[in-house]
C-alpha atoms as a PDB file:
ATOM      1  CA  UNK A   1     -51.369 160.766   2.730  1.00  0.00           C
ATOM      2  CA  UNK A   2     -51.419 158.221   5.622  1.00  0.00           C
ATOM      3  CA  UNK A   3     -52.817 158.951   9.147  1.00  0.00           C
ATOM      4  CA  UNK A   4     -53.944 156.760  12.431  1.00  0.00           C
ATOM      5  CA  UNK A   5     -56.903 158.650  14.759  1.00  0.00           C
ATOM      6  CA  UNK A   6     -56.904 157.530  18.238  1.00  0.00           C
ATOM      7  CA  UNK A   7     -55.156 154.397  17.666  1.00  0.00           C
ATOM      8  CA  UNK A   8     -55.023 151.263  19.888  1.00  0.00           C
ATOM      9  CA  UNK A   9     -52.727 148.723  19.239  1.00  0.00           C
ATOM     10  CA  UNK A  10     -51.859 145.505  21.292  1.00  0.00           C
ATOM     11  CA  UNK A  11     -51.050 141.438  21.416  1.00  0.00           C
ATOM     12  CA  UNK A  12     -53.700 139.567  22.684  1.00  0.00           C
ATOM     13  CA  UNK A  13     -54.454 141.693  26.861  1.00  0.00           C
ATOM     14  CA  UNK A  14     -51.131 143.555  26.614  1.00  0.00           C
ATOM     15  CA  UNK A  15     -51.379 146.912  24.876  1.00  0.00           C
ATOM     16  CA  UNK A  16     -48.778 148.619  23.407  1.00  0.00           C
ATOM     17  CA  UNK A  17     -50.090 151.991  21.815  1.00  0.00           C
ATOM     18  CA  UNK A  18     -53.126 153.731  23.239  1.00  0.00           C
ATOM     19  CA  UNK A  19     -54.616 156.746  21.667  1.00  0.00           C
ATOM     20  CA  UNK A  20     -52.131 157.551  18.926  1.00  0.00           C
ATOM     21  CA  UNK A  21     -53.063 160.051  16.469  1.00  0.00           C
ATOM     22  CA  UNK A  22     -50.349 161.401  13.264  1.00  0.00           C
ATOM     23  CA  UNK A  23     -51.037 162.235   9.888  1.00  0.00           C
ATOM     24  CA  UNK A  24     -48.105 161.996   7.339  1.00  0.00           C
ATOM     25  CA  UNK A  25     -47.717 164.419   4.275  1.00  0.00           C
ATOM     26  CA  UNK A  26     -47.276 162.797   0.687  1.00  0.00           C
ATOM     27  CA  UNK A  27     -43.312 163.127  -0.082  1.00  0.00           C
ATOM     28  CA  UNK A  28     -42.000 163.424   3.676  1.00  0.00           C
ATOM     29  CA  UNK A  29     -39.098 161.238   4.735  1.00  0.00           C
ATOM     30  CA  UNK A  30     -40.428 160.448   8.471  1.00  0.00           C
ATOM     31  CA  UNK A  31     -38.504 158.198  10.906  1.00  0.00           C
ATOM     32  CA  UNK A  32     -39.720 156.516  13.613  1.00  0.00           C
ATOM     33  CA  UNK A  33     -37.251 156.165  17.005  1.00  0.00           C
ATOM     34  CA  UNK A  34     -37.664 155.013  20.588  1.00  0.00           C
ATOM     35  CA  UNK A  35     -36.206 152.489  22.919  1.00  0.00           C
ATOM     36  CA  UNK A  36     -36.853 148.768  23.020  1.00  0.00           C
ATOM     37  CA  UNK A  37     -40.370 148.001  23.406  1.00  0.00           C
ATOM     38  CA  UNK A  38     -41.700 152.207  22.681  1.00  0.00           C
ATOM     39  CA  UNK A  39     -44.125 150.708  20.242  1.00  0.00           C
ATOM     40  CA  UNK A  40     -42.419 151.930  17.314  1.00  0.00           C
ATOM     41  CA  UNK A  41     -42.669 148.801  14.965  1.00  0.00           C
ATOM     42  CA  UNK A  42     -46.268 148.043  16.313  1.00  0.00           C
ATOM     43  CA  UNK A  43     -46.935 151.488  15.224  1.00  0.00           C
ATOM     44  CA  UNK A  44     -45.262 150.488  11.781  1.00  0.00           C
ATOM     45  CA  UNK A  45     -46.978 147.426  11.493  1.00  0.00           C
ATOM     46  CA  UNK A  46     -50.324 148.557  12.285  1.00  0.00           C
ATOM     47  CA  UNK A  47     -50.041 151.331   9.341  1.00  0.00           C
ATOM     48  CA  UNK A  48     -49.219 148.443   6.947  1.00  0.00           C
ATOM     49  CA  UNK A  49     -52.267 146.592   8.047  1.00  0.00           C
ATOM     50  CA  UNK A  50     -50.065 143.342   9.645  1.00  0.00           C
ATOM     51  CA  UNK A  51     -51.824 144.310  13.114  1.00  0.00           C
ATOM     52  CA  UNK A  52     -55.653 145.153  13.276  1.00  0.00           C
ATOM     53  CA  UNK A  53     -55.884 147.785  15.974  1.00  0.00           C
ATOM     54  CA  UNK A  54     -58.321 147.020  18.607  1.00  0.00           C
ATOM     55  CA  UNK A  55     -59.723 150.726  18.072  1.00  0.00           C
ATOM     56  CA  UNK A  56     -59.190 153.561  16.153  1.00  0.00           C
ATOM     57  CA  UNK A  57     -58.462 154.249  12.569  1.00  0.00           C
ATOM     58  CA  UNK A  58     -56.103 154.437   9.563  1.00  0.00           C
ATOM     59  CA  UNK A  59     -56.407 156.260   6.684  1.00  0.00           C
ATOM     60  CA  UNK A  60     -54.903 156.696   3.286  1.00  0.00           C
ATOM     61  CA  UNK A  61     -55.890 159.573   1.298  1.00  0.00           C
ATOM     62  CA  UNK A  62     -58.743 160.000   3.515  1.00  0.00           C
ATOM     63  CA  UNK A  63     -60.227 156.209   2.903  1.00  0.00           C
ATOM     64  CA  UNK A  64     -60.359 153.664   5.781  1.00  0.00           C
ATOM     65  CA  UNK A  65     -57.657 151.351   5.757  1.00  0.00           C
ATOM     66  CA  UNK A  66     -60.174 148.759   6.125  1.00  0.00           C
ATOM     67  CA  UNK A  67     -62.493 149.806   3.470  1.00  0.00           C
ATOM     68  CA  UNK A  68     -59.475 148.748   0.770  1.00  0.00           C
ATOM     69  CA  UNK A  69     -59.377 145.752  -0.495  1.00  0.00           C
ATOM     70  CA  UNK A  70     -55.812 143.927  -0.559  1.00  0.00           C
ATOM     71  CA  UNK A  71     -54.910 144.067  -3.155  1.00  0.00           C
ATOM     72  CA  UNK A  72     -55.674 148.105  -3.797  1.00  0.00           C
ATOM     73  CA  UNK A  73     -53.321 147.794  -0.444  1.00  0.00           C
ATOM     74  CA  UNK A  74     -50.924 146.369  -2.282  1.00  0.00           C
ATOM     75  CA  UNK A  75     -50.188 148.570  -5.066  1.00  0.00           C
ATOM     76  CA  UNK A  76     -50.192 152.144  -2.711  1.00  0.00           C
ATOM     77  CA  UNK A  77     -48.082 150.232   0.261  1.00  0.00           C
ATOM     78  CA  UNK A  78     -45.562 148.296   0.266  1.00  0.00           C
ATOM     79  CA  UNK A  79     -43.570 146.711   3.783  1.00  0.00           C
ATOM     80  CA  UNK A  80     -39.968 146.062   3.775  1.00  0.00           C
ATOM     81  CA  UNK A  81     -39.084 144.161   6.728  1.00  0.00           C
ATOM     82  CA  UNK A  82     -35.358 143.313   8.426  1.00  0.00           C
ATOM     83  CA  UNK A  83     -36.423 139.665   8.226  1.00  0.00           C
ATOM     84  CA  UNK A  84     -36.190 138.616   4.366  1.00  0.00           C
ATOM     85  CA  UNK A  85     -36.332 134.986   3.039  1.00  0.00           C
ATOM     86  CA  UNK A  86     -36.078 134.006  -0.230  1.00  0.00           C
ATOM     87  CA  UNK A  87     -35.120 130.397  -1.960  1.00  0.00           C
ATOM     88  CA  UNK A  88     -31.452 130.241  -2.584  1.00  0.00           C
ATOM     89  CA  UNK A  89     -31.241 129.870  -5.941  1.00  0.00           C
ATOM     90  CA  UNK A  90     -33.638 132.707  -6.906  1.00  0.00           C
ATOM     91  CA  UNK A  91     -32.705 135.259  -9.628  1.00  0.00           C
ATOM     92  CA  UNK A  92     -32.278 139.099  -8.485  1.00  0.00           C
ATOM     93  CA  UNK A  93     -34.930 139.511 -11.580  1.00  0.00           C
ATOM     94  CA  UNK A  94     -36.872 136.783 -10.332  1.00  0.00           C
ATOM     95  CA  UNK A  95     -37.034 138.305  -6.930  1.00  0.00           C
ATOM     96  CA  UNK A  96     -37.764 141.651  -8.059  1.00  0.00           C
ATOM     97  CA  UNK A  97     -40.591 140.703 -10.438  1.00  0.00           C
ATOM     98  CA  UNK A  98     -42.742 139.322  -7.442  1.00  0.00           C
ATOM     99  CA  UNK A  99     -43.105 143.259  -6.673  1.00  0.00           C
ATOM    100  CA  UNK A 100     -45.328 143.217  -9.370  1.00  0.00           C
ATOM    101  CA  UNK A 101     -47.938 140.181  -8.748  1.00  0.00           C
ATOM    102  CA  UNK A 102     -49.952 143.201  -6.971  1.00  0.00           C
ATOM    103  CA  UNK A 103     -51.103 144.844 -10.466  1.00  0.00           C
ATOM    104  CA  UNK A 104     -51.813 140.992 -12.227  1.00  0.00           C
ATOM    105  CA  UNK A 105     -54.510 138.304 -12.660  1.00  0.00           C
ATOM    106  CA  UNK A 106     -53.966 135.436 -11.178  1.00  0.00           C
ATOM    107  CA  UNK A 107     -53.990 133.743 -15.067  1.00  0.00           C
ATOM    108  CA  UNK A 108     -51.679 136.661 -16.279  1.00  0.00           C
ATOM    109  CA  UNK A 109     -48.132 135.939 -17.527  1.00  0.00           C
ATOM    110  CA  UNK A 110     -44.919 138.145 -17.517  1.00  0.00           C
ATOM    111  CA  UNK A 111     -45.674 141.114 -20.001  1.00  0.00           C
ATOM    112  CA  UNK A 112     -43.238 143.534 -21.731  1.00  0.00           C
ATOM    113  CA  UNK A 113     -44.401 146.242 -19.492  1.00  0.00           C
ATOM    114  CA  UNK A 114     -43.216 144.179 -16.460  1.00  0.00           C
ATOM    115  CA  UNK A 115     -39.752 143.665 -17.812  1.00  0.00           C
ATOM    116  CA  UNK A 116     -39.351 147.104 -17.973  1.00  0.00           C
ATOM    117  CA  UNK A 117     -40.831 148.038 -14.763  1.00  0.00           C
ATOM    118  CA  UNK A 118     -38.624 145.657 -13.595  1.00  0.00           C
ATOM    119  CA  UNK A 119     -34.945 146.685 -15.041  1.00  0.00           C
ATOM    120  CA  UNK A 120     -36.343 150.012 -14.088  1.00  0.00           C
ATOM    121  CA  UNK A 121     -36.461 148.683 -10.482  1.00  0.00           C
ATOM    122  CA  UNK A 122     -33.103 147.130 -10.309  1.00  0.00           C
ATOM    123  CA  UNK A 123     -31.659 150.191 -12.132  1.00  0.00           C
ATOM    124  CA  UNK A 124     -32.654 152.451  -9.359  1.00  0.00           C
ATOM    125  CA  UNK A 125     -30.809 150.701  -6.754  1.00  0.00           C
ATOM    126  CA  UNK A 126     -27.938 150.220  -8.818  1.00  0.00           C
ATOM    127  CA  UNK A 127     -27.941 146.222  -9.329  1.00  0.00           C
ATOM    128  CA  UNK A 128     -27.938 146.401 -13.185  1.00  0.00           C
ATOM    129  CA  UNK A 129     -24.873 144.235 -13.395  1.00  0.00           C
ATOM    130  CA  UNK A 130     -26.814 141.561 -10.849  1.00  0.00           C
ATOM    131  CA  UNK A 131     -29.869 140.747 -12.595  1.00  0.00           C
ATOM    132  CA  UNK A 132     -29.371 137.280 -13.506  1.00  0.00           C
ATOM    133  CA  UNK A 133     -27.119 136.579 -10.082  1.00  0.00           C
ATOM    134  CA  UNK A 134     -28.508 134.431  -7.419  1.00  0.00           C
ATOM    135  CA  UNK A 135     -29.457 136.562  -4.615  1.00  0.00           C
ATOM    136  CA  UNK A 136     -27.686 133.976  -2.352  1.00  0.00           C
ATOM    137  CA  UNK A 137     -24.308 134.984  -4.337  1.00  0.00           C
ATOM    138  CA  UNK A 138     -24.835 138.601  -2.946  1.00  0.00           C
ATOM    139  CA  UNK A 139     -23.099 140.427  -0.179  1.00  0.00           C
ATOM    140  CA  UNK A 140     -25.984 141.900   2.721  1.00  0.00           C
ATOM    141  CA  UNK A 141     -26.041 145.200   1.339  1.00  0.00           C
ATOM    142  CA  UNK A 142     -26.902 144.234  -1.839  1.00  0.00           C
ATOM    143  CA  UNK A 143     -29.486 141.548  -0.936  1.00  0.00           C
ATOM    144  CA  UNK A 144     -30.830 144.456   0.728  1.00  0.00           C
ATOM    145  CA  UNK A 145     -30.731 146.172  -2.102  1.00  0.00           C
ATOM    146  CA  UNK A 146     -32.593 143.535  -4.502  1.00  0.00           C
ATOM    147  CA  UNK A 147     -35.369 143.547  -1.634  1.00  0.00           C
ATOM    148  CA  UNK A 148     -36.030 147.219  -2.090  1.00  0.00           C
ATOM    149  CA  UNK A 149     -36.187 146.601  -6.397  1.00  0.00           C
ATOM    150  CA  UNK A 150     -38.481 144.092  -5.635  1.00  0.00           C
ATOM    151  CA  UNK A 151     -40.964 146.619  -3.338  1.00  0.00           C
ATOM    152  CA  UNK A 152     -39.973 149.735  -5.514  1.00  0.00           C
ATOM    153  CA  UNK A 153     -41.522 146.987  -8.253  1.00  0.00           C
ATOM    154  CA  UNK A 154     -45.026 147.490  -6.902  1.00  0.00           C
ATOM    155  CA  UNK A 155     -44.995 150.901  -7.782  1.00  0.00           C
ATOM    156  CA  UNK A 156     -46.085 151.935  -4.218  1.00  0.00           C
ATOM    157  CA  UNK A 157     -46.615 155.515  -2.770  1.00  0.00           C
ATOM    158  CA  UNK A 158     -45.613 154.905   0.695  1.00  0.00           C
ATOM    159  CA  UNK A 159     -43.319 152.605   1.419  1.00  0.00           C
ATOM    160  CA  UNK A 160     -42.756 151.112   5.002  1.00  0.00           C
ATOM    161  CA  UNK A 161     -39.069 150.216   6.194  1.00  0.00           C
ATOM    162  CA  UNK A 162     -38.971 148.026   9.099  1.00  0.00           C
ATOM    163  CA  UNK A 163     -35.066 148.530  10.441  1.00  0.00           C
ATOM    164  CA  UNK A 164     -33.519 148.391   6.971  1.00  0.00           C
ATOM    165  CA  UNK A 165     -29.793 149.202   7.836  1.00  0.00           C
ATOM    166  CA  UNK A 166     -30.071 146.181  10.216  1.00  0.00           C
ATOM    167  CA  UNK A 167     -27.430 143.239  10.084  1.00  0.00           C
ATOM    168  CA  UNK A 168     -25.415 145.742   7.350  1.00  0.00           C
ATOM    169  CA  UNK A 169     -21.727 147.166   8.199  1.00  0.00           C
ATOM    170  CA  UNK A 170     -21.388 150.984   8.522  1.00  0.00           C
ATOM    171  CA  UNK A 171     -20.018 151.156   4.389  1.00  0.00           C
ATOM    172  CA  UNK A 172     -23.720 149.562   4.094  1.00  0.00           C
ATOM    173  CA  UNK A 173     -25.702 151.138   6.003  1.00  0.00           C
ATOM    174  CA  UNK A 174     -24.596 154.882   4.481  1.00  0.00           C
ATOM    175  CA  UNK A 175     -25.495 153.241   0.961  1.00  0.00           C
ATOM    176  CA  UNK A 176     -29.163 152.017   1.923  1.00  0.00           C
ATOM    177  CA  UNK A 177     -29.619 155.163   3.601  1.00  0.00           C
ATOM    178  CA  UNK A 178     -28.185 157.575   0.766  1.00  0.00           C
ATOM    179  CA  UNK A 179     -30.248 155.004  -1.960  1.00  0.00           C
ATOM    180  CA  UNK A 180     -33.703 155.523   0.376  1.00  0.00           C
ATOM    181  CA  UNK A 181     -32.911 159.217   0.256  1.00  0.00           C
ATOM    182  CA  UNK A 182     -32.561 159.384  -3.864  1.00  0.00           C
ATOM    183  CA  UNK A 183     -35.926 156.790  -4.376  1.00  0.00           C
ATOM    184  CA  UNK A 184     -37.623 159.617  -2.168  1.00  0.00           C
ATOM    185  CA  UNK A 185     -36.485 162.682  -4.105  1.00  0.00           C
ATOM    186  CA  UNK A 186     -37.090 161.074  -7.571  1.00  0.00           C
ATOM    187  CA  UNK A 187     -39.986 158.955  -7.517  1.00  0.00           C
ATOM    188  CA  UNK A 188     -41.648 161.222  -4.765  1.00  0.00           C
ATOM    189  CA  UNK A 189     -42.647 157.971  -2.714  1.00  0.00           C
ATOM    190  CA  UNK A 190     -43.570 158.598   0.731  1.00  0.00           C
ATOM    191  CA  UNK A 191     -41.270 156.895   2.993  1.00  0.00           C
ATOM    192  CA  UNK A 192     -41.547 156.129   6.860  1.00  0.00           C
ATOM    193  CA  UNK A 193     -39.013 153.864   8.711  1.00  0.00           C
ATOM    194  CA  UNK A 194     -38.565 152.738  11.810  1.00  0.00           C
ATOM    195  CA  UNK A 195     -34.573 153.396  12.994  1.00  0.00           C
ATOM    196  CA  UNK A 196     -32.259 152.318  15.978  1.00  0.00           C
ATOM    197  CA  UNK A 197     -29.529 155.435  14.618  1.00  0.00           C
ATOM    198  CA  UNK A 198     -30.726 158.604  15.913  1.00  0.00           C
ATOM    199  CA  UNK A 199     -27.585 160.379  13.866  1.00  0.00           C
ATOM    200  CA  UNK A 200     -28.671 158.742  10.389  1.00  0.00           C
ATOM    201  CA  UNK A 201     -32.787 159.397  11.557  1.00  0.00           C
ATOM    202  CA  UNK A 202     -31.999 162.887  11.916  1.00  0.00           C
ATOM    203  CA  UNK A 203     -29.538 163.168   8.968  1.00  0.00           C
ATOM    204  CA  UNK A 204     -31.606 161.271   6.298  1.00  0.00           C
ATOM    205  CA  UNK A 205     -34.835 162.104   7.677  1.00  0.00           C
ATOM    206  CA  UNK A 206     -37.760 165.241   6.817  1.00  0.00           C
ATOM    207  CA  UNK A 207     -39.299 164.146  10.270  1.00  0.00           C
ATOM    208  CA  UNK A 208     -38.746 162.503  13.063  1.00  0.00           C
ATOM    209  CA  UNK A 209     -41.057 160.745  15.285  1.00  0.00           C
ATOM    210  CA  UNK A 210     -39.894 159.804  18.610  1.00  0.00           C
ATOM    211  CA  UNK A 211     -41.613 157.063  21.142  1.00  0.00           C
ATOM    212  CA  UNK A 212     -41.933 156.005  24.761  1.00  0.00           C
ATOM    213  CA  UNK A 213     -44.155 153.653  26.190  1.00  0.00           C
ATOM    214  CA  UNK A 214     -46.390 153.783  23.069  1.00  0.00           C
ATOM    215  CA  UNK A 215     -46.754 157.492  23.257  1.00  0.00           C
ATOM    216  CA  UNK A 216     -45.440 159.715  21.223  1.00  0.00           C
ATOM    217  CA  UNK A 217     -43.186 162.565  23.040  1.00  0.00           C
ATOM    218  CA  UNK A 218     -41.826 164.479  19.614  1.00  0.00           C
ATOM    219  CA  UNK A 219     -42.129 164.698  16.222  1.00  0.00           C
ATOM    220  CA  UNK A 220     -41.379 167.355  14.367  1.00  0.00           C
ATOM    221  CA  UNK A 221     -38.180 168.221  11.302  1.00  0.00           C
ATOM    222  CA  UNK A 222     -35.178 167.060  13.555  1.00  0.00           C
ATOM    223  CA  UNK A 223     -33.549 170.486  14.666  1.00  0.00           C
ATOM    224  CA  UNK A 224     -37.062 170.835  16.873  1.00  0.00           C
ATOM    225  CA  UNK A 225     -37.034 167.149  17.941  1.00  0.00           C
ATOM    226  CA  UNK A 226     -33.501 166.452  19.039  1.00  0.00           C
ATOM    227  CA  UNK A 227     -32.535 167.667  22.392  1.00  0.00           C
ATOM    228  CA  UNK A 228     -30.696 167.043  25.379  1.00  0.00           C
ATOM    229  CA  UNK A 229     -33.950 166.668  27.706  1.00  0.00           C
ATOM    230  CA  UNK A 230     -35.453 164.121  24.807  1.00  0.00           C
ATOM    231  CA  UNK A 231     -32.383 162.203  24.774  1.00  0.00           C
ATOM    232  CA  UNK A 232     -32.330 161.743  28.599  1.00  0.00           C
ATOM    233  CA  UNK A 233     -35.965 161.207  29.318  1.00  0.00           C
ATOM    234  CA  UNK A 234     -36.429 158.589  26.387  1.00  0.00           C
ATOM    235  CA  UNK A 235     -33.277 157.023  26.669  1.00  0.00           C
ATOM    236  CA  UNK A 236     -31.938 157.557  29.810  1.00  0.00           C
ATOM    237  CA  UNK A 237     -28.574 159.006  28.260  1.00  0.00           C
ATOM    238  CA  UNK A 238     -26.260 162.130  28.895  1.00  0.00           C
ATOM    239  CA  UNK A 239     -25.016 163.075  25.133  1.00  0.00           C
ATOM    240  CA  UNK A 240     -23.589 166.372  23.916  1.00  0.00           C
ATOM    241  CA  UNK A 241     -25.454 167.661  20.457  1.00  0.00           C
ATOM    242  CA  UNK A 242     -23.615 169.735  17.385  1.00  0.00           C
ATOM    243  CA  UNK A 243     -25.208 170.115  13.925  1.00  0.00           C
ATOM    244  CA  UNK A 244     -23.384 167.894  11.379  1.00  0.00           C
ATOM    245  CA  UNK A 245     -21.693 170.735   8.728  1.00  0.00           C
ATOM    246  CA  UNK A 246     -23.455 169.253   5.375  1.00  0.00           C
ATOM    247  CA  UNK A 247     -26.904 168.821   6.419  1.00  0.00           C
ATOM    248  CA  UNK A 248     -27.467 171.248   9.242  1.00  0.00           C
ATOM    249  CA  UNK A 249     -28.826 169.092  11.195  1.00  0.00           C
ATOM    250  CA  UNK A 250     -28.344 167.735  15.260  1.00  0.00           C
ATOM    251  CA  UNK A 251     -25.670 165.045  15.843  1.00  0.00           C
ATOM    252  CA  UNK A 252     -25.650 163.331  19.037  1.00  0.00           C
ATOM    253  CA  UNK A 253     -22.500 162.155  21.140  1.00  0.00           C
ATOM    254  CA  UNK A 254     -23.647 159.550  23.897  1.00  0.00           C
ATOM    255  CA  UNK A 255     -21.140 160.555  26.898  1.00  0.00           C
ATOM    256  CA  UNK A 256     -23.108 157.957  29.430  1.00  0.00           C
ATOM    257  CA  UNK A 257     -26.024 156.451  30.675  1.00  0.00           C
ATOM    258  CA  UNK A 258     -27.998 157.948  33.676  1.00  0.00           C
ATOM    259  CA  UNK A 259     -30.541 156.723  35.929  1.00  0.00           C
ATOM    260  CA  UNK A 260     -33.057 154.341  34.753  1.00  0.00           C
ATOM    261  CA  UNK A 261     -36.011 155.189  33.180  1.00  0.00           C
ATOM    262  CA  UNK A 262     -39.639 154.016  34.278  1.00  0.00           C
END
C-alpha cells in the first residue's frame, strides 16, 4: 500500500533517519513508538510528503510519491496532526466539508453528493447531534472528533495520525482510540499513527513499529514486538509485561528507570 526504500530524512545538516526501508499492507492498523527525538514523526511526515527526503523513496501502490500530483495525494492520504486550528466560529459541517475540496474544481460549488459524504462523515464519529455547533463550543475530544470527519471527508485510503490522543483526558483518549479502531474495520482505511502509549499502541494496534535514533529496532504484530529487552534498550525502563485478558495482547507496567541510554 505505502512503503519508503532506503530512506533519508533530515532538517537542513542534521539527519534524523538514514536508510529506512518498511512497506505497509492495505487494511493494517500500524503504530509508530520511540522516545523523544527516535524519528518517529519525521518518519510520519516524510510518508505524507510534508518532508522531501534527501534520498530514497516512497511509494504508494507501487507509484513514486513524487510522480503524484497533489492533489491525486490528496484524495489517497490524508494527515491528521495534534496541532489543529480552525476560526472560532466555524460550523462542525463547515469544518468537515473542507475534507472534500480535494475531489473539486476550483469554480465548483457544494453538490448534493457532498452533503451526503459529509453527514456520512460526521455520522461515523458520532457528532450527528453537532453539525451546526461551533467547533469552538466543543469539548477536546470532540473537536478531535470533527477533525477526523473532516479527513474521513476526503475519502482517503491511508490516513496518517500525528499523536491524536494528545491534550485529551484518559475518558478521551479510549474514545478516539476505540472510534480509529471502528473507521479501520469498516471503511478498510489504512491507518498508521504515531503514539506516546505503548499499552493503547499495542492494544489498538495490527503492528507496531518501534524507533531509536532513526532506526528501526522492531516491528512486527505486538506479542513479537513488546519485550522486556525492547523496553529497556529503547527506553531505558525496567517494566513487568502481562497480556491484557480481552485482546491478548502485552501490557506493560513501568517499575523504574535504569541507566541512561546513548
Amino acid at each position: 500500500m505505502i512503503k519508503a526504500k532506503n530512506l533519508k530524512v533530515g532538517y537542513e545538516q542534521k539527519i534524523i533517519i538514514e536508510d529506512l526501508s518498511i512497506d505497509i499492507e492495505k487494511g493494517q492498523v500500524v503504530s509508530i513508538l520511540g522516545p523523544n527525538g527516535s524519528g518517529k514523526s519525521t518518519l510520519l511526515k516524510a510518508l505524507s510528503r510534508m518532508i522531501k527526503p534527501k534520498s530514497g523513496e516512497i511509494y504508494i501502490e507501487n507509484q513514486k510519491l513524487t510522480d503524484i500530483k497533489n492533489k491525486k495525494i490528496s484524495q489517497k492520504l490524508c494527515l491528521l496532526s495534534q496541532h489543529n486550528t480552525v476560526p472560532g466560529d466555524i460550523s462542525v459541517e463547515d469544518l468537515v466539508y473542507f475534507g472534500r475540496m480535494p475531489h473539486k474544481k476550483w469554480y465548483e460549488t457544494k453538490l448534493k453528493e457532498d452533503e451526503e459524504i459529509v453527514n456520512w462523515a460526521i455520522e461515523n464519529v458520532g457528532l450527528t447531534k453537532y453539525k451546526n455547533t461551533p467547533v469552538s463550543a466543543l469539548s477536546g475530544g470532540e473537536r478531535q472528533r470533527a477533525h477526523l470527519a473532516q479527513a474521513l471527508c476526503q475519502k482517503p485510503e491511508i490516513l496518517l495520525l500525528d499523536e491524536p490522543t494528545t491534550y485529551l483526558d484518559i475518558s478521551h483518549q479510549l474514545e478516539l482510540m476505540e472510534l480509529v479502531r471502528e473507521i479501520n474495520k469498516n471503511l478498510n482505511i489504512t491507518i498508521i499513527m504515531v503514539l506516546h502509549d505503548l499499552n493503547q499502541a499495542s492494544k489498538y494496534s495490527d503492528r507496531l513499529v518501534i524507533m531509536k535514533n532513526g532506526n528501526i529496532v522492531a516491528d512486527g504484530h505486538p506479542n513479537e514486538t513488546i519485550s522486556h529487552d525492547i523496553i529497556r534498550d529503547v527506553y531505558g525502563v525496567k517494566c513487568d509485561i502481562d497480556h491484557d485478558s480481552i485482546s491478548k495482547k502485552p501490557r506493560i507496567h513501568p517499575i523504574e528507570t535504569i541507566k541512561a541510554i546513548v
